[in-house]
N, C-alpha and C. Protein backbone atom coordinates (compact mmCIF):
# COMPACT_ATOMS: atom_id res chain seq x y z
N UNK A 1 1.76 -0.34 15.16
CA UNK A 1 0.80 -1.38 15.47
C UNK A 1 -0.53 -1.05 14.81
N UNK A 2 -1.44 -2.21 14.14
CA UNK A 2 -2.49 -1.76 13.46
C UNK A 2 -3.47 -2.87 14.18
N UNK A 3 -4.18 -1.85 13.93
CA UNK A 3 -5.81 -1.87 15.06
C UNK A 3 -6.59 -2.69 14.46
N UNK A 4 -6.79 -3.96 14.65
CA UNK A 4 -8.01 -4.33 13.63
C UNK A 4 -9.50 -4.10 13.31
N UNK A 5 -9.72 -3.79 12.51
CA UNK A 5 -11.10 -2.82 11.97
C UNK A 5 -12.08 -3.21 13.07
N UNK A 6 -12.48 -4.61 13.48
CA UNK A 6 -13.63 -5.35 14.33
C UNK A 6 -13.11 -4.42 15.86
N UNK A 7 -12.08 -4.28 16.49
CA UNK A 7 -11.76 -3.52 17.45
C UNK A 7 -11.85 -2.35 17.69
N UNK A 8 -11.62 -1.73 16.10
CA UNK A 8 -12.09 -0.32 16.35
C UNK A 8 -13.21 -0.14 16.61
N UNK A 9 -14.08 -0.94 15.82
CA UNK A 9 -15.51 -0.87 15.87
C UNK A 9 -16.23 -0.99 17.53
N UNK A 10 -15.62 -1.78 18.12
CA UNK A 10 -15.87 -2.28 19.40
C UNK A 10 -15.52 -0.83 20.38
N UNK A 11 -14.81 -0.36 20.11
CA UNK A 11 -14.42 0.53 20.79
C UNK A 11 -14.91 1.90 20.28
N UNK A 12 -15.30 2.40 19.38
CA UNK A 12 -16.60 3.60 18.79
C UNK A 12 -17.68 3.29 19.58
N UNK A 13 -18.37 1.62 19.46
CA UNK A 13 -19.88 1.68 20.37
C UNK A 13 -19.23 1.88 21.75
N UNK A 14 -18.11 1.46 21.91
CA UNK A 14 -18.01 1.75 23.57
C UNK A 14 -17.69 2.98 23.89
N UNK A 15 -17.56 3.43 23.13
CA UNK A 15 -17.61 4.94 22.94
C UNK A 15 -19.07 5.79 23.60
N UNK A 16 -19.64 5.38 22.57
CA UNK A 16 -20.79 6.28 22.09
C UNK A 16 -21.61 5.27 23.52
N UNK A 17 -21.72 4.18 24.14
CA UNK A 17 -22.58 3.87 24.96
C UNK A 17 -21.94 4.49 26.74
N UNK A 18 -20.77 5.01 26.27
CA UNK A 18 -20.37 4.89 27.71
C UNK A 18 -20.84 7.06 27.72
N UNK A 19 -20.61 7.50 26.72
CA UNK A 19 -20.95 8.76 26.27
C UNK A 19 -22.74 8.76 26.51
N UNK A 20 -23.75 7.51 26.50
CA UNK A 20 -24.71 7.69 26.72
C UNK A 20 -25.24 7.79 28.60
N UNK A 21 -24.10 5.87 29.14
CA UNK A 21 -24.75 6.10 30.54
C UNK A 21 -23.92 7.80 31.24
N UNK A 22 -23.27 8.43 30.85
CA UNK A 22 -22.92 9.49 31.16
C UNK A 22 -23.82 10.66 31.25
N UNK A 23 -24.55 10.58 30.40
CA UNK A 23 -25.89 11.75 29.83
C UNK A 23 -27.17 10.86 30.75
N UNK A 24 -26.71 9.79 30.93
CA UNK A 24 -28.12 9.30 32.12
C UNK A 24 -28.06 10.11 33.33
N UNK A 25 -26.59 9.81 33.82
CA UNK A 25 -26.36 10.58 35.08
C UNK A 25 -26.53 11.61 35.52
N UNK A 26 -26.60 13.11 34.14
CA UNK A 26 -26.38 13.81 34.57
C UNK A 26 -27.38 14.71 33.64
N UNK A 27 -28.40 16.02 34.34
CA UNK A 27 -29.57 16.64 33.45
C UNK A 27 -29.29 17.31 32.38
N UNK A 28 -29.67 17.24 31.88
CA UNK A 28 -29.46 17.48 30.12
C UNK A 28 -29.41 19.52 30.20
N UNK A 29 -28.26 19.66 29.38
CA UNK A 29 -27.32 21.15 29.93
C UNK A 29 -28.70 22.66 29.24
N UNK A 30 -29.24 23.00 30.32
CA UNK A 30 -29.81 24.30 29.92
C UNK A 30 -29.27 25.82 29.87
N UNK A 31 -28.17 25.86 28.46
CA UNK A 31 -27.70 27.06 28.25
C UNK A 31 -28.28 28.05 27.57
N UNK A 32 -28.03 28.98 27.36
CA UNK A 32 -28.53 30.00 26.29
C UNK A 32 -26.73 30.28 25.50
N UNK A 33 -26.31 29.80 24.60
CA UNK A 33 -24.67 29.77 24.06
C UNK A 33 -25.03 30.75 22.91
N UNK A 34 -24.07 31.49 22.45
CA UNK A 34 -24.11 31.94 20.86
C UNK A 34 -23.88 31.29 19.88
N UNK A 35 -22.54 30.04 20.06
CA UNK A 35 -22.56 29.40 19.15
C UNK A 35 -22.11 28.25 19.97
N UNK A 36 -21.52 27.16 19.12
CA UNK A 36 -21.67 25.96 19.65
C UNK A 36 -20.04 25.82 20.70
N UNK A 37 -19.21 26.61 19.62
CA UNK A 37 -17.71 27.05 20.47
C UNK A 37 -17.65 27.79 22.15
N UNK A 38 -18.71 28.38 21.86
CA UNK A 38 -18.81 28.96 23.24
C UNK A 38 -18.55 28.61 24.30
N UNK A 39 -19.45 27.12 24.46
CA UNK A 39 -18.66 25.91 25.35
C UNK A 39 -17.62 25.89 25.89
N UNK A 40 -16.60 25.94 24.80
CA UNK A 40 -15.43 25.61 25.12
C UNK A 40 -14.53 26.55 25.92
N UNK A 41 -15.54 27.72 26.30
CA UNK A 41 -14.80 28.88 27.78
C UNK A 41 -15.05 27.66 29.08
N UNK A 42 -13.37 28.41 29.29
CA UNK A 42 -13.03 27.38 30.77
C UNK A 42 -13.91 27.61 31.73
N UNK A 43 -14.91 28.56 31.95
CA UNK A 43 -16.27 28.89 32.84
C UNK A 43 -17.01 27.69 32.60
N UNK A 44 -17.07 27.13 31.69
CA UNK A 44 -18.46 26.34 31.52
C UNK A 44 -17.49 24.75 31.45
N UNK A 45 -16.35 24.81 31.30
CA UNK A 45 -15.43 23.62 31.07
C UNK A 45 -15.57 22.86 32.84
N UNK A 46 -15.07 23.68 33.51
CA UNK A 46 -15.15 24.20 34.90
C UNK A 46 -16.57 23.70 35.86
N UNK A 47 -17.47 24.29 35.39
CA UNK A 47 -18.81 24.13 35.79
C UNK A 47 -19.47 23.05 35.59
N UNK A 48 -19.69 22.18 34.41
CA UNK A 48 -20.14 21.11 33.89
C UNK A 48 -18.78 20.22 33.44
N UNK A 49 -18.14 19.44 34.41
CA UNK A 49 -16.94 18.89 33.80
C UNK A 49 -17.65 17.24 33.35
N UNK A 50 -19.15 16.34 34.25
CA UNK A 50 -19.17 15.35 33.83
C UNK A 50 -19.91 15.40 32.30
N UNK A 51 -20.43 16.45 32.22
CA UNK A 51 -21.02 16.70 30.92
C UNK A 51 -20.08 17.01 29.76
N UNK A 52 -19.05 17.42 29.89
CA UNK A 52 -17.97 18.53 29.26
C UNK A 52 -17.05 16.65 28.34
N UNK A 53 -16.98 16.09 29.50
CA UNK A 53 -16.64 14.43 29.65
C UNK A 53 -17.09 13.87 28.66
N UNK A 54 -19.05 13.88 28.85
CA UNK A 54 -19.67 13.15 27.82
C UNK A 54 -19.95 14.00 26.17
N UNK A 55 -19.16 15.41 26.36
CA UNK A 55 -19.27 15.78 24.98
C UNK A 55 -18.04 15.59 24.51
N UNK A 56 -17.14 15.15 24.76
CA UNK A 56 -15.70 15.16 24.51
C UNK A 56 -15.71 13.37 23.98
N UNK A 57 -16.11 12.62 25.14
CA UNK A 57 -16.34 11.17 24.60
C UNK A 57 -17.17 10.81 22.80
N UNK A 58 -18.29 11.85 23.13
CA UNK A 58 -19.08 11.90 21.80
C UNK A 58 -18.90 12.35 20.56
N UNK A 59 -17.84 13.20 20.71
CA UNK A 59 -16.98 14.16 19.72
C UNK A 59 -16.06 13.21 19.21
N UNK A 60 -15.59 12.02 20.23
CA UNK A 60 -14.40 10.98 19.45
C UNK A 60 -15.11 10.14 19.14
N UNK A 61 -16.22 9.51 19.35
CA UNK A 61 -16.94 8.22 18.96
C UNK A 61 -17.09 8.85 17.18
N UNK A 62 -17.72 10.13 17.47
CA UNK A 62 -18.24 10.82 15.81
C UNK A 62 -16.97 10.85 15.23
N UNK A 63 -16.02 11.51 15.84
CA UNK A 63 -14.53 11.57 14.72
C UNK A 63 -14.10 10.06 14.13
N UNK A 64 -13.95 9.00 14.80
CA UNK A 64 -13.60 7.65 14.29
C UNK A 64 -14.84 7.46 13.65
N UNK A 65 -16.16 7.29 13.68
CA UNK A 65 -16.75 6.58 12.74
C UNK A 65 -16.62 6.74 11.20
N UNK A 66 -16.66 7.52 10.88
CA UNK A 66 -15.97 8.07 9.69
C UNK A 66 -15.33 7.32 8.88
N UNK A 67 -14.13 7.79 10.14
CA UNK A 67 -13.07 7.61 9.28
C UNK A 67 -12.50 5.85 8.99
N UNK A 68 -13.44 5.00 10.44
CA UNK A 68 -13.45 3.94 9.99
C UNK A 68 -14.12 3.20 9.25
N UNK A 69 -15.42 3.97 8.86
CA UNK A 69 -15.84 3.55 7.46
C UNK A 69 -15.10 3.85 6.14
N UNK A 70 -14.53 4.65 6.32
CA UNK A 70 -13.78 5.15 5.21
C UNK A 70 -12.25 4.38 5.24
N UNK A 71 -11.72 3.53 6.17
CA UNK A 71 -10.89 2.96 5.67
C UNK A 71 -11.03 1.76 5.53
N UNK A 72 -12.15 1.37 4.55
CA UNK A 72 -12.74 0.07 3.78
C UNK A 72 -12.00 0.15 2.76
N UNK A 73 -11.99 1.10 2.00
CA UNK A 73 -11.88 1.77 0.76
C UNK A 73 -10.55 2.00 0.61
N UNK A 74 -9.55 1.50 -0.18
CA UNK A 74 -8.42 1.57 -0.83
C UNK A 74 -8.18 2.61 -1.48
N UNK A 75 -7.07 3.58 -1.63
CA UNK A 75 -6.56 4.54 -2.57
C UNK A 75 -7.87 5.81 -2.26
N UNK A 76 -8.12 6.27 -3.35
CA UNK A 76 -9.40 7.21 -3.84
C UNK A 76 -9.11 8.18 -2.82
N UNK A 77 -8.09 9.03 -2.39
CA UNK A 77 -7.87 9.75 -1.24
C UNK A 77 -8.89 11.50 -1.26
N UNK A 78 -8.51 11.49 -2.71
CA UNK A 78 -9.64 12.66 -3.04
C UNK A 78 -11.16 12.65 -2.53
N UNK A 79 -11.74 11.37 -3.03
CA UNK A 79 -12.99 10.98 -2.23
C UNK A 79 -13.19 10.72 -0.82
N UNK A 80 -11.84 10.37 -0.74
CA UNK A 80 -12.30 10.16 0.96
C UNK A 80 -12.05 11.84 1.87
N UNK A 81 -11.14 12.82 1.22
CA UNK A 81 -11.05 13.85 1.95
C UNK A 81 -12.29 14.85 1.32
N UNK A 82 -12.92 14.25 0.60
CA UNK A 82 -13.91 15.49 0.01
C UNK A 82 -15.33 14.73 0.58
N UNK A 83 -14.95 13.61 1.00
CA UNK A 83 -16.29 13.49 1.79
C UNK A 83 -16.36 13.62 3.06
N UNK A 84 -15.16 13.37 3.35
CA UNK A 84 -14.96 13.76 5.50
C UNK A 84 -14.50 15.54 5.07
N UNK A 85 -14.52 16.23 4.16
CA UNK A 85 -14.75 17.83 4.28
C UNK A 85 -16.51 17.97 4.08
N UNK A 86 -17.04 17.85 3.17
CA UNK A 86 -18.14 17.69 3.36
C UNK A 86 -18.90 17.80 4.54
N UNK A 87 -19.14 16.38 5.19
CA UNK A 87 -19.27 15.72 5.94
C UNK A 87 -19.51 16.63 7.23
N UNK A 88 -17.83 17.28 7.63
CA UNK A 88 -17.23 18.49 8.63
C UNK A 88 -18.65 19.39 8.66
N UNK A 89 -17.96 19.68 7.37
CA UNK A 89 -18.93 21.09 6.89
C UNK A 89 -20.34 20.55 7.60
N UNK A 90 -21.09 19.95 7.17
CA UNK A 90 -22.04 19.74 7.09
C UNK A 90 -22.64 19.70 8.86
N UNK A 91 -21.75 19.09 9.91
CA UNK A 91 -21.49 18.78 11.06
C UNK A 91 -21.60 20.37 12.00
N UNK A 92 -20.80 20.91 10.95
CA UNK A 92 -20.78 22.65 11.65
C UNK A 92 -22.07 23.18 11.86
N UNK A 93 -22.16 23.03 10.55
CA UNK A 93 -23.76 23.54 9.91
C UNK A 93 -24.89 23.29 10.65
N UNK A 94 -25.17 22.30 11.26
CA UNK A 94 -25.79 21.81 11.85
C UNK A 94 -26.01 22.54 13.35
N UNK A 95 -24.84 22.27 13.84
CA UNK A 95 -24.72 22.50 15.31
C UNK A 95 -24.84 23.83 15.59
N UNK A 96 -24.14 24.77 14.33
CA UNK A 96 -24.59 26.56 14.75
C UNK A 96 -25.69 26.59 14.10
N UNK A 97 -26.60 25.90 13.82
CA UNK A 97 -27.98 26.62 13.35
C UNK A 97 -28.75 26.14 14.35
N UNK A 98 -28.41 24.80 15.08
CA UNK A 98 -29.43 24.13 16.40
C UNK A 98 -29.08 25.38 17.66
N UNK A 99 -27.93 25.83 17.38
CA UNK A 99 -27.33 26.59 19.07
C UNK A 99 -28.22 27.94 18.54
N UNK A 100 -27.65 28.70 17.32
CA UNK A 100 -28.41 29.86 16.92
C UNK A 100 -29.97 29.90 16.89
N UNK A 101 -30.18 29.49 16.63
CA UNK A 101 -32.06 29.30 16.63
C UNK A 101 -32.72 28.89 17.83
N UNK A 102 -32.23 28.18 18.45
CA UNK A 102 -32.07 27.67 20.11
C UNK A 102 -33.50 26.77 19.96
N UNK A 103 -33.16 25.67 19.08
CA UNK A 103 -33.97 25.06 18.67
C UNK A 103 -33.68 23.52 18.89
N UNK A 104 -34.39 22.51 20.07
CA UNK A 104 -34.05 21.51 20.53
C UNK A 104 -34.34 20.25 20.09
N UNK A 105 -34.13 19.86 18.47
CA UNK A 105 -33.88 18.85 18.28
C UNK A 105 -33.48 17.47 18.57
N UNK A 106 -32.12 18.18 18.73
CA UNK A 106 -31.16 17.22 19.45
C UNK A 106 -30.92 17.95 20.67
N UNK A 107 -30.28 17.26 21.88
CA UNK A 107 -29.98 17.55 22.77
C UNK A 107 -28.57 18.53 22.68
N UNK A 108 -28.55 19.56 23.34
CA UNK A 108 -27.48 20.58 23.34
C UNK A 108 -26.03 19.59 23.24
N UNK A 109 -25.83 18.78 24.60
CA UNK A 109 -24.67 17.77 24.36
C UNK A 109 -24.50 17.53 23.10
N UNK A 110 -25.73 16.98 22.48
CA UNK A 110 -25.05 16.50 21.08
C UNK A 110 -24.86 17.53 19.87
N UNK A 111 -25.21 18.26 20.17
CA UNK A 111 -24.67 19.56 19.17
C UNK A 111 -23.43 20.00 19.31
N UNK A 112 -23.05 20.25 20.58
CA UNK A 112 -21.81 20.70 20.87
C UNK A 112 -20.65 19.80 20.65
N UNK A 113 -21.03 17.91 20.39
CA UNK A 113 -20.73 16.63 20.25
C UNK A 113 -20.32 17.27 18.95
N UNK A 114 -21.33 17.13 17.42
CA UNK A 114 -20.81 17.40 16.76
C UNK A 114 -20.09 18.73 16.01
N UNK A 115 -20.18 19.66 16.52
CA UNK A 115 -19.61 20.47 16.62
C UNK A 115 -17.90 20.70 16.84
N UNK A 116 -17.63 19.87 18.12
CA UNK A 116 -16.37 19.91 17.71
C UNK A 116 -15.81 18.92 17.25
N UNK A 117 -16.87 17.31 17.30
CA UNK A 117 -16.32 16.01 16.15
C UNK A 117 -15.60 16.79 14.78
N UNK A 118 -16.72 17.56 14.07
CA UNK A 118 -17.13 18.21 12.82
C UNK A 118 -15.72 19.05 12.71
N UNK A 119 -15.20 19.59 13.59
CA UNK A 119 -14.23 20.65 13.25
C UNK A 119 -12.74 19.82 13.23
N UNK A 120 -12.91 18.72 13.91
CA UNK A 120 -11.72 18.44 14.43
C UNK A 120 -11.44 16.95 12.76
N UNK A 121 -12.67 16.67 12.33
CA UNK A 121 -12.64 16.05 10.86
C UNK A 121 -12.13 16.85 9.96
N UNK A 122 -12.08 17.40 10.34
CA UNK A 122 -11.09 18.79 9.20
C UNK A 122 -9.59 18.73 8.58
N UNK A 123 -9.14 18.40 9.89
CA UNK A 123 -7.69 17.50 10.10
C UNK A 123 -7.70 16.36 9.48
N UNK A 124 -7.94 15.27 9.49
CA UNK A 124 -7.88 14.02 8.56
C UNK A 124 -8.28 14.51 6.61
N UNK A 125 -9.22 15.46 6.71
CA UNK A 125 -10.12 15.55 5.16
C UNK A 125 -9.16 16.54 4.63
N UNK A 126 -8.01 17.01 5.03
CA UNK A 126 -6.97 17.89 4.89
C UNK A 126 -5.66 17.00 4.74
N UNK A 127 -5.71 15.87 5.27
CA UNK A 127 -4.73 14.70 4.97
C UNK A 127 -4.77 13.88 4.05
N UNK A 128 -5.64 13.75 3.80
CA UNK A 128 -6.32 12.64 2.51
C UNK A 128 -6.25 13.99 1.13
N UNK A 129 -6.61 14.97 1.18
CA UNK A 129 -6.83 15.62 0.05
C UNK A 129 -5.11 15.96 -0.02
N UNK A 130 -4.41 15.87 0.56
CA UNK A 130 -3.21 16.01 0.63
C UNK A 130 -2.41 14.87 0.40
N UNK A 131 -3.04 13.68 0.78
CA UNK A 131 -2.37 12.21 0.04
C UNK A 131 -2.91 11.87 -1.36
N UNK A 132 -4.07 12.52 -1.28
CA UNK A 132 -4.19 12.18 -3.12
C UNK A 132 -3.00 12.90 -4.06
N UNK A 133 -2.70 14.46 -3.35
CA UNK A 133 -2.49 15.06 -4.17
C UNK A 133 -0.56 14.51 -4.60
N UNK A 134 -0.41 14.20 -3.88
CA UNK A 134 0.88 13.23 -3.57
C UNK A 134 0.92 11.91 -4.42
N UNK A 135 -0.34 10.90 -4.44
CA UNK A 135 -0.42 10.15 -5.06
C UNK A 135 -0.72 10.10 -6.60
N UNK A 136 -1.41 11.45 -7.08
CA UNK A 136 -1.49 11.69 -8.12
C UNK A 136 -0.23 12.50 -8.79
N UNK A 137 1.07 13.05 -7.85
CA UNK A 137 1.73 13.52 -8.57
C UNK A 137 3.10 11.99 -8.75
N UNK A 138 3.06 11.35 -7.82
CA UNK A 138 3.79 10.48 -8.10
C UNK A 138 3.30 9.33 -9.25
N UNK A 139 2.11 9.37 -9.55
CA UNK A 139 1.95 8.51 -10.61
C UNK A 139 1.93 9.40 -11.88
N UNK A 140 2.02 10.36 -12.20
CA UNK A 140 2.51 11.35 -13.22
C UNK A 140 3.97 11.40 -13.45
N UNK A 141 4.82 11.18 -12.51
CA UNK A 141 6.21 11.70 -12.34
C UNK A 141 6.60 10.00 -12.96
N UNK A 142 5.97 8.67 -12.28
CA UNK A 142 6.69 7.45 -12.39
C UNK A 142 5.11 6.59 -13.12
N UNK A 143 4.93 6.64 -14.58
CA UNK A 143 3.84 5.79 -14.94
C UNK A 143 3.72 4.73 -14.68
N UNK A 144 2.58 3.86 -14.71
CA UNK A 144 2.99 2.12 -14.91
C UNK A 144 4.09 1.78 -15.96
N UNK A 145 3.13 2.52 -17.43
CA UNK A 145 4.16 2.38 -18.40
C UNK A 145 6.42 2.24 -18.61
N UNK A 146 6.26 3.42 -17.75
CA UNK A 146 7.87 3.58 -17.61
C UNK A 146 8.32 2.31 -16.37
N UNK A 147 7.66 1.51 -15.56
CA UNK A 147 8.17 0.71 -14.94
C UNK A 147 8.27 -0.72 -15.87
N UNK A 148 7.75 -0.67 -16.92
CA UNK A 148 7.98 -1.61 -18.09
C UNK A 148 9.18 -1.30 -18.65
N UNK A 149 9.07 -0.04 -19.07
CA UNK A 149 9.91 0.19 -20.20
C UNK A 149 11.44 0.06 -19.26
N UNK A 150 11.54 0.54 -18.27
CA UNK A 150 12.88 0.56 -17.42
C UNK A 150 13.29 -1.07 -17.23
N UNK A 151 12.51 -2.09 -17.04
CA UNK A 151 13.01 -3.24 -16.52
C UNK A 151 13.18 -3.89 -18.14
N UNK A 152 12.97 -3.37 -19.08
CA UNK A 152 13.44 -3.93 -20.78
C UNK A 152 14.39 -3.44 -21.25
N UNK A 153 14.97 -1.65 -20.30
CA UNK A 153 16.61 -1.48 -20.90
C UNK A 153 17.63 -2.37 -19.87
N UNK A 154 17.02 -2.49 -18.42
CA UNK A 154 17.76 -3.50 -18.22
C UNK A 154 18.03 -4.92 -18.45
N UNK A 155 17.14 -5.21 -18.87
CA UNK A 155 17.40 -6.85 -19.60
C UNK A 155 17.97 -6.81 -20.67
N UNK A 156 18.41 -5.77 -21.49
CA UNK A 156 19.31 -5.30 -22.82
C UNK A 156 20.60 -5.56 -22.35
């Protein structure tokens, strides 16, 4: 069954707004973490579960946007996995230098948000660089050209 793009969309903001009245409810998380993974000990899973909720909600709103911008775009699988690796990267980067420096930009939730959005984009930008590489060997193996030339020995 395929999702139509306007639905997905509907369902990312409902994402990301229901991930917000969540962070209304509840005081914004004062840890001291090493890194942004740290979190993810069942002590703190445990302890903060409506928060744990709204970083988990925020982590999927960030993983689909992406990738539903990115399936505008036809073929180009290389580009699309070298920009959702990128992208990852860039997501990591972020979140262990806000947790390491203990520097409050953004709100801790949302670091730890992208943090594991960021890691878990890894998986798709590992699929796509893996469907190009598929798509580029099958159009090497079967040219346009030879689908000419094959349907002219059969008309012989």
């Amino acid at each position: 069954m395929k999702l139509p793009k306007e639905y997905t969309l509907v369902i990312i903001i409902g994402l990301f707004l229901l991930a917000y009245l969540l962070d209304v409810l509840v005081d914004p998380l004062q840890l001291d973490l090493i890194t942004p993974y740290y979190y993810l000990n069942p002590q703190y899973l445990v302890r903060y579960p409506f928060t744990t909720a709204s970083i988990f909600i925020k982590s999927l709103a960030l993983f689909l946007s992406p990738i539903w911008l990115l399936s505008f775009f036809k073929q180009h699988f290389y580009a699309k996995g070298g920009a959702l690796l990128i992208l990852a990267s860039l997501m990591q980067l972020y979140a262990i230098q806000e947790v390491a420096t203990n520097t409050q930009i953004i709100p801790l939730e949302w670091s730890l948000s992208l943090s594991i959005g960021g890691a878990v984009l890894l998986i798709p930008s590992i699929f796509f660089i893996f469907r190009g590489f598929i798509s580029a060997t099958k159009q090497k193996l079967n040219p346009p050209n030879q689908k000419l030339w094959d349907k002219q020995e059969n008309n012989q």
